[in-house]
Protein backbone atom coordinates (compact mmCIF):
# COMPACT_ATOMS: atom_id res chain seq x y z
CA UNK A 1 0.00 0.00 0.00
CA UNK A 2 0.95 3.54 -0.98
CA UNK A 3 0.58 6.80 1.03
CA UNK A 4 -1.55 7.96 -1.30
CA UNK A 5 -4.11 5.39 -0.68
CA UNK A 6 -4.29 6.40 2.65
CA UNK A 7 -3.10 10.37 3.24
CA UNK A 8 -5.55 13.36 4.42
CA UNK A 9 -5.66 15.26 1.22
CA UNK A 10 -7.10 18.39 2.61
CA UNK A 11 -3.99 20.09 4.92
CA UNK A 12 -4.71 23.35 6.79
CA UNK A 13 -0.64 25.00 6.77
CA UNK A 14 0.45 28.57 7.74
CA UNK A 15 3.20 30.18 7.03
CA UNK A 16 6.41 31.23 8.89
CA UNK A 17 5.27 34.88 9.31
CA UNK A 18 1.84 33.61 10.79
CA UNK A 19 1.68 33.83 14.79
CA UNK A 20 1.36 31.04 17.09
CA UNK A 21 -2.25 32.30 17.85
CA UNK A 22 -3.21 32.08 14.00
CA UNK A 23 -1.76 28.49 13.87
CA UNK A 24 -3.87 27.43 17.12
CA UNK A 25 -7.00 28.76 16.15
CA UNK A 26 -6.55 26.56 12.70
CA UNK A 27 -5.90 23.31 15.28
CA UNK A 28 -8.77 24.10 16.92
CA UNK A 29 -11.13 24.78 13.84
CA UNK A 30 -9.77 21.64 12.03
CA UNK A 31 -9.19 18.97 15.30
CA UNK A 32 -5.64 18.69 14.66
CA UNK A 33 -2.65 18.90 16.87
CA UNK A 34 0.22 19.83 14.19
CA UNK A 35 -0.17 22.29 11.42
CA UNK A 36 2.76 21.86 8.65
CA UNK A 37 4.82 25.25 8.20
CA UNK A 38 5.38 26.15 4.22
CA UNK A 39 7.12 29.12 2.25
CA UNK A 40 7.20 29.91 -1.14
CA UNK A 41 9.79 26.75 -1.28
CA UNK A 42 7.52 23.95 0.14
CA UNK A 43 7.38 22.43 3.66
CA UNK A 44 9.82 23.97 5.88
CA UNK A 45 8.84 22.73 9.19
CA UNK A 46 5.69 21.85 11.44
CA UNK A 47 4.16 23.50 14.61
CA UNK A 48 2.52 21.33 17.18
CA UNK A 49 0.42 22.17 19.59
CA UNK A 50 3.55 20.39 21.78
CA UNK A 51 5.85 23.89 20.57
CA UNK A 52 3.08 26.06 21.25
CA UNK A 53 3.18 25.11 24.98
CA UNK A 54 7.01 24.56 25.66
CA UNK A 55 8.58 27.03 23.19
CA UNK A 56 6.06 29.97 23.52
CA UNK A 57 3.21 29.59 26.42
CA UNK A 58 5.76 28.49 29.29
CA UNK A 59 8.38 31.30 28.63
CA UNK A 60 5.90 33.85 28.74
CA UNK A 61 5.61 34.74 25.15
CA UNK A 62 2.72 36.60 24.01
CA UNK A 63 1.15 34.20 21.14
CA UNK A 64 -0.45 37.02 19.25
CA UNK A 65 2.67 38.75 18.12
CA UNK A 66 5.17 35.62 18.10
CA UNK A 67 5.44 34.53 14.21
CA UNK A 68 5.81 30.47 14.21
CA UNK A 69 8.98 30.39 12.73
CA UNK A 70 10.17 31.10 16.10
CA UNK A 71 8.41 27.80 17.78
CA UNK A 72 8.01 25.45 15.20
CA UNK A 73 10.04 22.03 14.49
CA UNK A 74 12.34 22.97 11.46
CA UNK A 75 13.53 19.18 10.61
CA UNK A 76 10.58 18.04 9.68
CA UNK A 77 10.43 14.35 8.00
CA UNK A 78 8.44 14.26 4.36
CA UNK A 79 7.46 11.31 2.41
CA UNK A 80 5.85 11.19 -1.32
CA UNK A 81 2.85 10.04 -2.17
CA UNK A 82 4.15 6.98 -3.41
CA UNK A 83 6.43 5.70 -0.91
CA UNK A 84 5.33 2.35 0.59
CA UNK A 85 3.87 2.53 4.08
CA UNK A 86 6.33 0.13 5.66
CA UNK A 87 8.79 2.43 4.87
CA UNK A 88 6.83 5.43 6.24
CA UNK A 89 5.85 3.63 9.56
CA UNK A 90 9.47 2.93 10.20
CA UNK A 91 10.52 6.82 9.15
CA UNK A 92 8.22 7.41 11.74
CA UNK A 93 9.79 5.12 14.54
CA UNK A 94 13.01 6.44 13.89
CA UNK A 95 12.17 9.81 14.45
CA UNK A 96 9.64 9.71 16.58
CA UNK A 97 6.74 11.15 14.94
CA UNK A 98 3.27 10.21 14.39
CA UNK A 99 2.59 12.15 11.33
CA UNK A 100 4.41 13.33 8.20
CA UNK A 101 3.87 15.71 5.29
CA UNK A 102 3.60 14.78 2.09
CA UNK A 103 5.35 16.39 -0.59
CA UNK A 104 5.00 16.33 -4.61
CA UNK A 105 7.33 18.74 -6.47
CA UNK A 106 8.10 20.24 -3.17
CA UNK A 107 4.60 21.01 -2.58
CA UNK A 108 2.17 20.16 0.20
CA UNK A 109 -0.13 17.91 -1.34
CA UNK A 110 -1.28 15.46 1.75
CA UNK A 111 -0.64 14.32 5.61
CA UNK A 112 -0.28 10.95 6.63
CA UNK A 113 -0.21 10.07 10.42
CA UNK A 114 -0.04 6.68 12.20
CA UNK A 115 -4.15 6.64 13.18
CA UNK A 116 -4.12 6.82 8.92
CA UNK A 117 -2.27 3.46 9.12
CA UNK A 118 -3.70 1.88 12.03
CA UNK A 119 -7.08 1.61 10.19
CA UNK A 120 -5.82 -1.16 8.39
CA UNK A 121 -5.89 -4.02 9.86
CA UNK A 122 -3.14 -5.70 7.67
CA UNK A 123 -0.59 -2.92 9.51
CA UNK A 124 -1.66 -3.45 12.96
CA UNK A 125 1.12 -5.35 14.16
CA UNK A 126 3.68 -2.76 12.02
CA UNK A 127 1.79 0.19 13.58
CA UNK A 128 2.19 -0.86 17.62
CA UNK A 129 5.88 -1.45 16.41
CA UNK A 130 5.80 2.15 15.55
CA UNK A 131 3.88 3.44 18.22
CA UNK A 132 5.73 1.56 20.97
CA UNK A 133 9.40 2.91 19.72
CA UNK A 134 7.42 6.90 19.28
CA UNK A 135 6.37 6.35 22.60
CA UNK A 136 9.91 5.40 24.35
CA UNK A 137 9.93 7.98 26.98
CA UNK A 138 13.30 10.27 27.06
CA UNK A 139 14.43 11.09 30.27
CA UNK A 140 12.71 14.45 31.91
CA UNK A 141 14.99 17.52 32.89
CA UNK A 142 15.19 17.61 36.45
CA UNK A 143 12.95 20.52 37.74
């Protein structure tokens, strides 16, 4: 199976210059919890609702004037519409992320995320691989 058979085709995105407040209300209107970042180049990072918290909320940044570029996740992983899913699921494990862009000619043309795979039931086994190595817990800073 290819991503294409299963990606989101429809993908809210900002981009860089939006704030973090623009990017959270599109979360919230589309039930998401990562909006991919793009520029006039194609994907160039992601923003989670994970950065909003820890790289804007907690150091007392005001939301409405910080642009995303300054709390989003700049190495983003991308996959193509045609890559094979066992490849994508282990992407995924090894860097830890449940979803990915997907990119065509450097453009945003999809989302794929590990609830995508999990519907079928042919990948279950693949997909609590993946899950089990995303959730590996790293160690917590000492408070």
């Amino acid at each position: 199976m290819k991503v294409k058979d299963i990606m989101t085709r429809s993908v809210a995105y900002v981009n860089p210059a939006s704030t973090v407040t623009e990017a959270a209300q599109l979360m919230q209107k589309h039930n998401v919890g990562s909006i991919p970042v793009c520029d006039q180049n194609g994907v160039i990072g992601i923003v989670t609702d994970r950065d909003i918290v820890v790289r804007n909320i907690a150091h007392g940044k005001n939301p409405t004037q910080t642009p995303v570029k300054d709390v989003m996740t700049s190495s983003v992983t991308t996959v193509t519409p045609d890559m094979d899913i066992s490849e994508v699921t282990r992407m995924m494990a090894s860097s830890q992320v449940r979803r990915v862009p997907v990119v065509e000619n450097n453009r945003l043309v999809g989302i794929v995320s590990l609830g995508d795979v999990a519907t079928d039931a042919k990948f279950q086994t693949e997909v609590s691989g993946t899950l089990s190595e995303i959730s590996t817990p790293s160690k917590p800073e000492k408070m």
